[in-house]
Protein backbone atom coordinates (compact mmCIF):
# COMPACT_ATOMS: atom_id res chain seq x y z
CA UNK A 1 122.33 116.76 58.54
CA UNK A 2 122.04 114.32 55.65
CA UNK A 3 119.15 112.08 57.74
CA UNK A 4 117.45 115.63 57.96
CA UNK A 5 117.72 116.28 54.16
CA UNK A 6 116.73 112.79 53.72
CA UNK A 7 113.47 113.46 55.73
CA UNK A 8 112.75 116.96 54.05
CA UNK A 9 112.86 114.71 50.83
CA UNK A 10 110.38 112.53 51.43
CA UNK A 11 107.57 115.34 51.73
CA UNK A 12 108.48 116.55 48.07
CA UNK A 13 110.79 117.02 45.44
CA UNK A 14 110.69 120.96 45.18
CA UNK A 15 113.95 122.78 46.40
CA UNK A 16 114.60 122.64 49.90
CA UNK A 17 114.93 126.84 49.73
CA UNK A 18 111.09 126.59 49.16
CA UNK A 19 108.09 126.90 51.74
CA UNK A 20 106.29 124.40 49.58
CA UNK A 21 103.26 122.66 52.20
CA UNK A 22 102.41 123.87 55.55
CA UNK A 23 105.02 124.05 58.41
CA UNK A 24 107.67 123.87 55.27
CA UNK A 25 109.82 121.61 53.71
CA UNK A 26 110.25 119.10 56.50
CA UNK A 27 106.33 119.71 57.58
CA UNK A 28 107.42 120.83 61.29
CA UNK A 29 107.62 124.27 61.23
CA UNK A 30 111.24 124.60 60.81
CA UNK A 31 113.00 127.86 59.22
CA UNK A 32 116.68 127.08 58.26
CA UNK A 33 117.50 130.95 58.15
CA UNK A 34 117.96 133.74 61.07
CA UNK A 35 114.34 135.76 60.54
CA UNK A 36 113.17 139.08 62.27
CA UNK A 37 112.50 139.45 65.76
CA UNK A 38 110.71 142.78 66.16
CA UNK A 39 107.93 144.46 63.41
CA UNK A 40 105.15 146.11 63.81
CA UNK A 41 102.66 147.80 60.83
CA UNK A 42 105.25 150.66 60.50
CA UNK A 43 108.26 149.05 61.21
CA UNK A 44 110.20 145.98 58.93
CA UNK A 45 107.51 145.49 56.78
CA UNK A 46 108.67 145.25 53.15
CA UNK A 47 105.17 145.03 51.64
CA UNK A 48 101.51 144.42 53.49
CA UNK A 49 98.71 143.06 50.22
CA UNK A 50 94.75 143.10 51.37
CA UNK A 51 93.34 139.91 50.46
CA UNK A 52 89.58 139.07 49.68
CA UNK A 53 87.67 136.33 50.75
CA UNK A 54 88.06 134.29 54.00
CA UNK A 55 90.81 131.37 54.39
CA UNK A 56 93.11 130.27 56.85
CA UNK A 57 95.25 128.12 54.84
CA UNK A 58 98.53 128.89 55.38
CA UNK A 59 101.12 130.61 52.02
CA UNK A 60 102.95 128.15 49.96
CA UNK A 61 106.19 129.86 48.19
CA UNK A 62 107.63 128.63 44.84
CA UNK A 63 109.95 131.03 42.66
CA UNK A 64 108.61 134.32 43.04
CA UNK A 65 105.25 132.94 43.82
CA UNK A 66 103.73 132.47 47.26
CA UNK A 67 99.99 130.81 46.44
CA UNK A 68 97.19 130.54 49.40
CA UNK A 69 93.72 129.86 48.83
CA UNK A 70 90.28 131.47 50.21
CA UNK A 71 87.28 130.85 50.37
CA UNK A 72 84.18 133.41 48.95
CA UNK A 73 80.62 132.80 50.93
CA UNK A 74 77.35 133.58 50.26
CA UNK A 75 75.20 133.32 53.71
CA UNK A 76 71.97 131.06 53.70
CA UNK A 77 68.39 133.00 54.46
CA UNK A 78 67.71 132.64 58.52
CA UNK A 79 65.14 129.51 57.27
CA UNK A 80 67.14 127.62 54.93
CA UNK A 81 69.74 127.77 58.20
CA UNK A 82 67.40 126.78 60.44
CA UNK A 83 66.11 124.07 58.11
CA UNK A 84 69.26 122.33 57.35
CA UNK A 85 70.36 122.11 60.58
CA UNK A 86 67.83 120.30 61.85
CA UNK A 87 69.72 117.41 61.54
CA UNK A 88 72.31 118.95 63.18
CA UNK A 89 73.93 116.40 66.47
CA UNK A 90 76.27 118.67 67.69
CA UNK A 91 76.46 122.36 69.69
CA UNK A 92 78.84 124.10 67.93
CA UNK A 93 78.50 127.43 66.67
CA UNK A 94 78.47 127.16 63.09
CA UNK A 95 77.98 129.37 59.82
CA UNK A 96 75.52 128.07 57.04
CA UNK A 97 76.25 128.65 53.43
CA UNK A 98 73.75 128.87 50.08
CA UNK A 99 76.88 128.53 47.96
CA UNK A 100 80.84 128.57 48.50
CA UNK A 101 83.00 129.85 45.64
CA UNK A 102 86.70 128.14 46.15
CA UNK A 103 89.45 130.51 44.75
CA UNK A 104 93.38 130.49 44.65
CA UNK A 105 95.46 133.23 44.95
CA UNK A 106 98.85 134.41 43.93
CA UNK A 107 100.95 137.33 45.20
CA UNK A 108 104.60 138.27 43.66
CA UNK A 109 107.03 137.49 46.93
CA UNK A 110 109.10 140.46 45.76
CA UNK A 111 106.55 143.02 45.48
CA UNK A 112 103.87 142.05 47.18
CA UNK A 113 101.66 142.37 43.51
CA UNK A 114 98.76 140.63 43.33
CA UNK A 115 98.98 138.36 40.27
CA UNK A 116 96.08 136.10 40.60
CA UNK A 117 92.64 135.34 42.53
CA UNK A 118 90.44 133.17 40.55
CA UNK A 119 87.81 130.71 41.09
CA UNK A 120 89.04 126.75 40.54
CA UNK A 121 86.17 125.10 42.40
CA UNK A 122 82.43 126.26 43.69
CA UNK A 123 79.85 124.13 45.62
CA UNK A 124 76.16 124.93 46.30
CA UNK A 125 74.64 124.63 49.54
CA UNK A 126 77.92 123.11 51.73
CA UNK A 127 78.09 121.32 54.83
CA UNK A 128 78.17 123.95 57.28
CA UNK A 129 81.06 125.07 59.01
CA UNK A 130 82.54 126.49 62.76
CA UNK A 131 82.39 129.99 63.22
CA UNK A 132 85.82 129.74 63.81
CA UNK A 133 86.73 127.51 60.77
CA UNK A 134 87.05 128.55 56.93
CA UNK A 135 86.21 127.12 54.46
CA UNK A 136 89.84 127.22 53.06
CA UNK A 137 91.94 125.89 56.04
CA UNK A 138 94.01 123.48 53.96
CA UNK A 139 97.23 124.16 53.05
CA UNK A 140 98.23 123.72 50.00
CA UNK A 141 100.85 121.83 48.31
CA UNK A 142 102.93 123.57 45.35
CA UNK A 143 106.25 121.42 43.45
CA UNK A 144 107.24 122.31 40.24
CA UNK A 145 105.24 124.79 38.86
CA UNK A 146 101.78 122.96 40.24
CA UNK A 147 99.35 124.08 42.93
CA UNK A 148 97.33 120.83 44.45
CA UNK A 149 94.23 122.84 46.57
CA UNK A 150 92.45 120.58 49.09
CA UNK A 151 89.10 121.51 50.46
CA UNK A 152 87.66 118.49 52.11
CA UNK A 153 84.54 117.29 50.90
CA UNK A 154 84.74 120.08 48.83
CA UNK A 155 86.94 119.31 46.18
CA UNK A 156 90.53 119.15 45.28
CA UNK A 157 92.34 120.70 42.63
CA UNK A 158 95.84 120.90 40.79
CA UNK A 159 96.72 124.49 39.12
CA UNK A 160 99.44 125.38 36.24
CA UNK A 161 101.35 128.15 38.32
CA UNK A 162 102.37 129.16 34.74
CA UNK A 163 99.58 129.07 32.71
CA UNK A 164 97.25 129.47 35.33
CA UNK A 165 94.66 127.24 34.37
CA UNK A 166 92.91 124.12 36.45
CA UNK A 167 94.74 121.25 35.26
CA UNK A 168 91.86 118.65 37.03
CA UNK A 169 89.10 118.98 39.60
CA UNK A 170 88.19 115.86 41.83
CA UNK A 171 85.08 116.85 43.75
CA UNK A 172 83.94 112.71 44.26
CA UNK A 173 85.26 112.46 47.46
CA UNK A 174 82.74 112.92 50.58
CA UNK A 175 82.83 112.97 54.59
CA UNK A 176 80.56 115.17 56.90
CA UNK A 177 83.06 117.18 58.58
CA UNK A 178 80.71 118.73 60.82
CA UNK A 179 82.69 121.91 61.28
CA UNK A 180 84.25 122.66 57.67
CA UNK A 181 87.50 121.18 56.52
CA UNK A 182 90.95 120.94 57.98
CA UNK A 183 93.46 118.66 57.23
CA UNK A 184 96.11 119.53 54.67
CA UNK A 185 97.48 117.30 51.73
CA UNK A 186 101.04 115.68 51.56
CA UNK A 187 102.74 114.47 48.30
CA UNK A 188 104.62 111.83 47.99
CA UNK A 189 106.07 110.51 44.44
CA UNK A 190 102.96 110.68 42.42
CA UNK A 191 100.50 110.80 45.02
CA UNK A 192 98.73 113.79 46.39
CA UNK A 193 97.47 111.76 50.41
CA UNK A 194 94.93 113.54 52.91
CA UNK A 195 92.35 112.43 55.33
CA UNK A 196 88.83 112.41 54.96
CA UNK A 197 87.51 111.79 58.86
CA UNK A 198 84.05 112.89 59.25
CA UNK A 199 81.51 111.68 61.56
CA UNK A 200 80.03 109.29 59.07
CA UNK A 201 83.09 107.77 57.22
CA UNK A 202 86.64 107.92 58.10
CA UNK A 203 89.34 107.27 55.81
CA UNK A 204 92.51 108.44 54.13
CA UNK A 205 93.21 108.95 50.17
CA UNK A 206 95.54 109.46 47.57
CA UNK A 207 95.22 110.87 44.48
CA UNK A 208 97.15 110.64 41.40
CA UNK A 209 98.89 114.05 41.66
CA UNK A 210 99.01 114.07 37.63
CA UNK A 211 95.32 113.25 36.88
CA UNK A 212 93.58 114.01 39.95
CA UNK A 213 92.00 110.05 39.99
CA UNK A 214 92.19 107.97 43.02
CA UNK A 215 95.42 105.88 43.28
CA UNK A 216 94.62 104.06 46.47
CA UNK A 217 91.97 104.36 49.26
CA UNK A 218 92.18 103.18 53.19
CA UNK A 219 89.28 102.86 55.87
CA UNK A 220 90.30 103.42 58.90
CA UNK A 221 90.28 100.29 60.80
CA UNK A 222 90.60 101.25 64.68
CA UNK A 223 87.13 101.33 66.64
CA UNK A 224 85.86 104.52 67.93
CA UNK A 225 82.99 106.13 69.99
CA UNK A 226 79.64 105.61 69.55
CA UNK A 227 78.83 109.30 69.20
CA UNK A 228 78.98 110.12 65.71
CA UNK A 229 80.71 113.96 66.69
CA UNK A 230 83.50 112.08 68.30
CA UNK A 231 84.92 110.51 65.57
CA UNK A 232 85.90 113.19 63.49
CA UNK A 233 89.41 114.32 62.94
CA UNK A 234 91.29 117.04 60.87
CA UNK A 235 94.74 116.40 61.06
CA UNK A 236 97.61 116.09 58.04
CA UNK A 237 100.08 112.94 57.90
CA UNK A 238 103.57 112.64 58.53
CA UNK A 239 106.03 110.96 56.64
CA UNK A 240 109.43 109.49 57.89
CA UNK A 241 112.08 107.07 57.30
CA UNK A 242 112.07 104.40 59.48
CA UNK A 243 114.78 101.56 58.89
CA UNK A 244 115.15 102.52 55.70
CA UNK A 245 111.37 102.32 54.53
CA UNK A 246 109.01 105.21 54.10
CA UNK A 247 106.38 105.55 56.80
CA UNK A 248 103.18 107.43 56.45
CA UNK A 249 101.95 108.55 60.13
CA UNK A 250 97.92 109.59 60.15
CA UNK A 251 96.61 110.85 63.35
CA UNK A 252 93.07 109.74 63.19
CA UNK A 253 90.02 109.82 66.25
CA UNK A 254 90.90 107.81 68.49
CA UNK A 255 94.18 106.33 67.10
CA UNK A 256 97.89 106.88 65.44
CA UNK A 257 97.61 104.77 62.20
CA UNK A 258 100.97 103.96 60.22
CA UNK A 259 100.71 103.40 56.51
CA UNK A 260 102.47 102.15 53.45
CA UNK A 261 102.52 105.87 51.41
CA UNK A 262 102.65 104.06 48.29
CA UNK A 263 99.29 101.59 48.51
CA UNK A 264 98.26 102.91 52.28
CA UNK A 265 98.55 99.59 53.29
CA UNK A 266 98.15 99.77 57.11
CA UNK A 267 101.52 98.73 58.89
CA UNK A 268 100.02 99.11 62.66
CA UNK A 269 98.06 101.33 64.99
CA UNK A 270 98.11 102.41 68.49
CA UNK A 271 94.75 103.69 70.56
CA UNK A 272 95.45 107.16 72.30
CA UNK A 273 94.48 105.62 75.63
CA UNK A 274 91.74 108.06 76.12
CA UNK A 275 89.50 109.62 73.97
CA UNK A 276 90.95 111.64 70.82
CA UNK A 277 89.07 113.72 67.90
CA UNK A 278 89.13 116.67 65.92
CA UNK A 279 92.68 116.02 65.76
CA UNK A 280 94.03 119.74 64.05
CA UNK A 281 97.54 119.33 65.34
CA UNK A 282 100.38 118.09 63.03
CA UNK A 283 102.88 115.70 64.86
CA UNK A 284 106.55 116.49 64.72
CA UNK A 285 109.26 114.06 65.13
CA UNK A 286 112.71 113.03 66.40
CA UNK A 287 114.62 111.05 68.72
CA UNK A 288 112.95 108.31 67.54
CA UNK A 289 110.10 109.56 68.90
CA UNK A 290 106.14 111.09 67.65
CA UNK A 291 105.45 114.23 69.32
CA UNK A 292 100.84 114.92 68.93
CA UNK A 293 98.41 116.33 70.73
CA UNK A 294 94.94 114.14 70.77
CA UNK A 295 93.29 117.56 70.39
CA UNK A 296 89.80 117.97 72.05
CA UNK A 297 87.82 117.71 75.12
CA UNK A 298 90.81 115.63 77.23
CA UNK A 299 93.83 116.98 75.44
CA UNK A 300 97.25 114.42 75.53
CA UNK A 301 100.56 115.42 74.73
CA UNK A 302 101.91 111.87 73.53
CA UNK A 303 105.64 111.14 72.98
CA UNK A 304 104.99 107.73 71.08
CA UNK A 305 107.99 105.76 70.18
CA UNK A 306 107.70 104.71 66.59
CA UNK A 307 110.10 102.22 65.45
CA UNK A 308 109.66 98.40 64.68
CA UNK A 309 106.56 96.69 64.54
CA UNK A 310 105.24 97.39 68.37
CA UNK A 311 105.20 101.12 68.45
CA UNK A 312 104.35 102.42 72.10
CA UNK A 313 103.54 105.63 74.52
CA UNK A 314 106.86 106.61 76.18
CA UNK A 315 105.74 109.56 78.05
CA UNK A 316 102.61 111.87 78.02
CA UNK A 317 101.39 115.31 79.30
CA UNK A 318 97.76 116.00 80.15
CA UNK A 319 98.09 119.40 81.50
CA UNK A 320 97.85 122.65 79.10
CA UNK A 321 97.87 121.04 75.87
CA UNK A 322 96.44 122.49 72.63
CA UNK A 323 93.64 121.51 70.77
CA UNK A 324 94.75 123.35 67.45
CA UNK A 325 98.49 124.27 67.57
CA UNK A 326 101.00 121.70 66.62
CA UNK A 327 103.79 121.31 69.02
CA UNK A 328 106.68 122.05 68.00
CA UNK A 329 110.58 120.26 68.71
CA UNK A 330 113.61 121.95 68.87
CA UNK A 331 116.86 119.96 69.89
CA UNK A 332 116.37 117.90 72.90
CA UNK A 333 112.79 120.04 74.17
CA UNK A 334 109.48 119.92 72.95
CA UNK A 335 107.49 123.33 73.07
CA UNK A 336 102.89 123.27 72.92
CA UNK A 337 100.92 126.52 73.26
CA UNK A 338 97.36 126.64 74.82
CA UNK A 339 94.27 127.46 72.33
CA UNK A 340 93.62 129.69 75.49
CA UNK A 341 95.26 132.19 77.75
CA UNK A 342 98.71 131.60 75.82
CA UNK A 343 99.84 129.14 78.15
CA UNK A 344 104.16 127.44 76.99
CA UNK A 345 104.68 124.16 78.12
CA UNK A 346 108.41 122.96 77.65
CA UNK A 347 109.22 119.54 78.24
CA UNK A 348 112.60 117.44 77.85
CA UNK A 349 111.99 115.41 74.56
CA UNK A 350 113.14 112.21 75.47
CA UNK A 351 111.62 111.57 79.30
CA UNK A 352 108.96 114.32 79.53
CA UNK A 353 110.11 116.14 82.21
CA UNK A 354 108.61 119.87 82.75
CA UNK A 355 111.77 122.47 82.39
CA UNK A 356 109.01 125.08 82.88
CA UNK A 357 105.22 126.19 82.24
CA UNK A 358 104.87 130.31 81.15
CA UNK A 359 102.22 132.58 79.97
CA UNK A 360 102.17 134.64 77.16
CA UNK A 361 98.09 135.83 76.96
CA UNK A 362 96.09 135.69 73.87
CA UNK A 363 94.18 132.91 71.85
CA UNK A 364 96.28 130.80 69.27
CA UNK A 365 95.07 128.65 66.39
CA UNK A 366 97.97 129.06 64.20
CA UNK A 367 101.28 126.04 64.55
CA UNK A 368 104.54 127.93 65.96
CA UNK A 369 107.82 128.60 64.02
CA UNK A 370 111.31 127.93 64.56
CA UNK A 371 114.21 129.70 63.10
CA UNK A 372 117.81 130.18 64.75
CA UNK A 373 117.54 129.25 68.07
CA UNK A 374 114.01 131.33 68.51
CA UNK A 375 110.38 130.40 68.42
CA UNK A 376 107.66 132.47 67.05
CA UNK A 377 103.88 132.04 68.11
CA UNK A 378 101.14 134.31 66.56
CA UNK A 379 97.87 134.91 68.03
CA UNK A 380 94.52 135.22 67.25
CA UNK A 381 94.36 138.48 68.37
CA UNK A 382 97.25 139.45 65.62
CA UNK A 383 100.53 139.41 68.26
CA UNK A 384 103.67 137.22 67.70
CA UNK A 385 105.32 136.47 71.08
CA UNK A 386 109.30 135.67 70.13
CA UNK A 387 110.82 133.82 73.07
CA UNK A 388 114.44 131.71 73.20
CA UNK A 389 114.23 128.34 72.68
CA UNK A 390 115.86 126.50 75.67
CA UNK A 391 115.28 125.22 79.23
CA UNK A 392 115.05 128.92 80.58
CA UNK A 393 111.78 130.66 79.20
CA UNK A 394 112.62 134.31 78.13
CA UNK A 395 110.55 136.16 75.59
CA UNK A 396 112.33 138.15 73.85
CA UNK A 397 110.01 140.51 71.90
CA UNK A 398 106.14 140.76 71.08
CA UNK A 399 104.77 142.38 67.82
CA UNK A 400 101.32 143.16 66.70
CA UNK A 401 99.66 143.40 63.26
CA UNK A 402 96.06 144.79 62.25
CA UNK A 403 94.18 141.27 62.18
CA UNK A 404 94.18 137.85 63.07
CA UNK A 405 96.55 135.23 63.15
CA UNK A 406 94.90 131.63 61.92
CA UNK A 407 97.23 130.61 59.67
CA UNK A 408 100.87 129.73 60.34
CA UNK A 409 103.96 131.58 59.03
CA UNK A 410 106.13 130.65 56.26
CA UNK A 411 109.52 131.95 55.47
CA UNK A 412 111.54 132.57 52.05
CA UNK A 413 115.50 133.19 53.07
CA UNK A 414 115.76 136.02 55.78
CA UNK A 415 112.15 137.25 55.72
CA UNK A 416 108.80 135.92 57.23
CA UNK A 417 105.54 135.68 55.42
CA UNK A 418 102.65 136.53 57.57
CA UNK A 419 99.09 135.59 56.87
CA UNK A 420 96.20 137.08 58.53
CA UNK A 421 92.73 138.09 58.08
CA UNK A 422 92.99 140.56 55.85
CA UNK A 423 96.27 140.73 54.33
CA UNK A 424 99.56 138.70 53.71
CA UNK A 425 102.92 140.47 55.11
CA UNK A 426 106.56 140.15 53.67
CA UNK A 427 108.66 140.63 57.43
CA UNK A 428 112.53 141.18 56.94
């Protein structure tokens, strides 16, 4: 228990009974609290809020506050679309933007009020983005009364909770993302660290959380493919103890990269084996061990053994493994969702072996949820499947809401906060 609080600590200094960045306090998806198993729109919902705009970031909770941010598009004309993607490489289908207006929002976790949706950072003309991508997918990261908004190439920001004013705006950071931004922010001490892996230039950054200036700055040092599209990456860094130290783990294209948080001097790396990129999942950790999926086109499961200077692959899973859902590690199993057909893998944590393989249906983009001895996954098509965490697979409720489930949950004591399309959900 104390290595665990340990741990939490080294993501932030905000209470631990805070859902402060995304997957909460220890970053993988853990609720220490028994939540809800059954809902529906009628039934255990304390309050339901419509939000505007489009984001999938995932809600933050501080106080009374839970913050998220969206994103507020205005569509290019059919030629300027067709004109700036002409330099378009890749085949995705993607959405084109004249301007993007960046806004955060604020709802009261009691009554579901909505205090504040304002405008903290705008960009004309944007990279575009995937259909199935926002222009808000960042989490962000709230501690003591301050919001620090990440948007990619789009900016970053840090916001007075109180006051409710935009304390500074860094918008001097640039990548080609190729299908919008991803990859969430961490803090640690007095830095605010994210990626920045596009197809053209791939590194990671932090920021001075208190002035918004760049503290340190890393290039990513492992080789990669050829093919600009493949070297891309979205993911959000890990930090852990190891021997004592503070380790910052960045999943990057290609390869696992471990960093110094505190001048991102690189420590090591280790290549995926085969091809990795547009890494979305975050890694979770324990028994000494790395759990991450290498995300698109040949999917791994990697179980990477992270201690001492020679870190190494102990076991691996190449069948049904997500491209955007973070795995997720409960005790002495490890639990991945498919993107498609809802297909639960769950392997022992320590040697890899299958305990069994189930499906639940549906589409999935959002990271699962643990919370007393259950896991939660939500669905695109707005359905939470609850099953039993353990080496017998048994679901043991499923629960729909009007919209779509792209971000992940986060919980404040015995109730769940669901995000979807078009409204934010207090569950208890």
């Amino acid at each position: 228990m104390l290595r665990f609080i340990f741990v939490s600590l080294l993501f932030s200094s905000a209470a631990f009974a805070d859902w402060n960045q995304w997957r909460g306090p220890d970053g993988q998806g853990h609720a220490d609290t028994a939540l809800p198993v059954k809902w529906s729109e009628t039934e255990n919902v304390t309050w339901k809020t419509a939000l505007s705009g489009k984001g999938w970031s995932s809600p933050v909770i501080e106080g009374d506050q839970i913050w998220m941010t969206a994103a507020h598009e205005t569509l290019a004309t059919p030629e300027e679309t067709a004109k700036r993607l002409e330099t378009n490489t890749g085949s995705q289908p993607l959405v084109v933007l004249s301007m993007v207006r960046l806004h955060a929002i604020c709802v009261d976790k009691n009554s579901g009020k909505l205090l504040h949706d304002f405008e903290i950072l705008s960009r004309k003309e944007p990279q575009w983005a995937h259909k199935l991508n926002s222009y808000a997918s960042p989490t962000p990261v709230i501690e003591n009364g301050k919001l620090y908004c990440h948007f990619g190439s789009y900016g970053t920001a840090c916001v007075d909770t109180q006051t409710v004013e935009v304390v500074w705006q860094n918008q001097d950071l640039y990548v080609h993302h190729e299908n919008g931004p991803g990859s969430s922010p961490v803090l640690w001490r007095d830095h605010l660290i994210f990626h920045m892996d596009g197809s053209d230039k791939q590194y990671i950054v932090a920021l001075d959380k208190h002035t918004g200036k760049i503290a340190w700055k890393t290039d990513r040092s492992g080789e990669m493919n050829s093919n600009p599209q493949l070297k891309k990456s979205y993911g959000t860094p890990l930090i852990l103890d190891v021997g004592g130290e503070p380790v910052l783990f960045s999943p990057g294209a290609d390869w696992l990269y471990a960093y110094q948080p505190d001048s991102g001097n690189e420590l090591w790396k280790l290549n995926y084996g085969k091809l990795g990129f547009s890494i979305a999942p975050r890694p979770v950790a324990g028994h000494g061990m790395l759990y991450m999926s290498t995300s698109f086109m040949r999917p791994q499961l990697l179980a990477i053994k992270y201690s001492g200077s020679s870190p190494e692959i102990v076991w691996k899973s190449e069948k049904s493994v997500p491209n955007q859902p973070s795995p997720i590690l409960v005790g002495d199993e490890v639990y991945y969702i498919t993107d498609s057909g809802g297909i639960i893998s769950c392997h022992d944590a320590r040697t890899g072996e299958l305990h069994w393989k189930e499906r639940i249906g549906g589409n999935y983009s959002a990271s699962p949820l643990h919370a007393d001895g259950k896991i939660y996954f939500h669905s695109r098509e707005g359905e939470t499947t609850v099953i039993q965490a353990g080496k017998e697979f048994k679901i043991l409720a499923k629960n729909t809401l009007d919209g779509a489930h792209m971000s992940s949950a986060a919980v404040d004591g015995g109730a769940i906060i669901l995000r979807t399309d078009k409204a934010v959900y207090r569950i208890e």
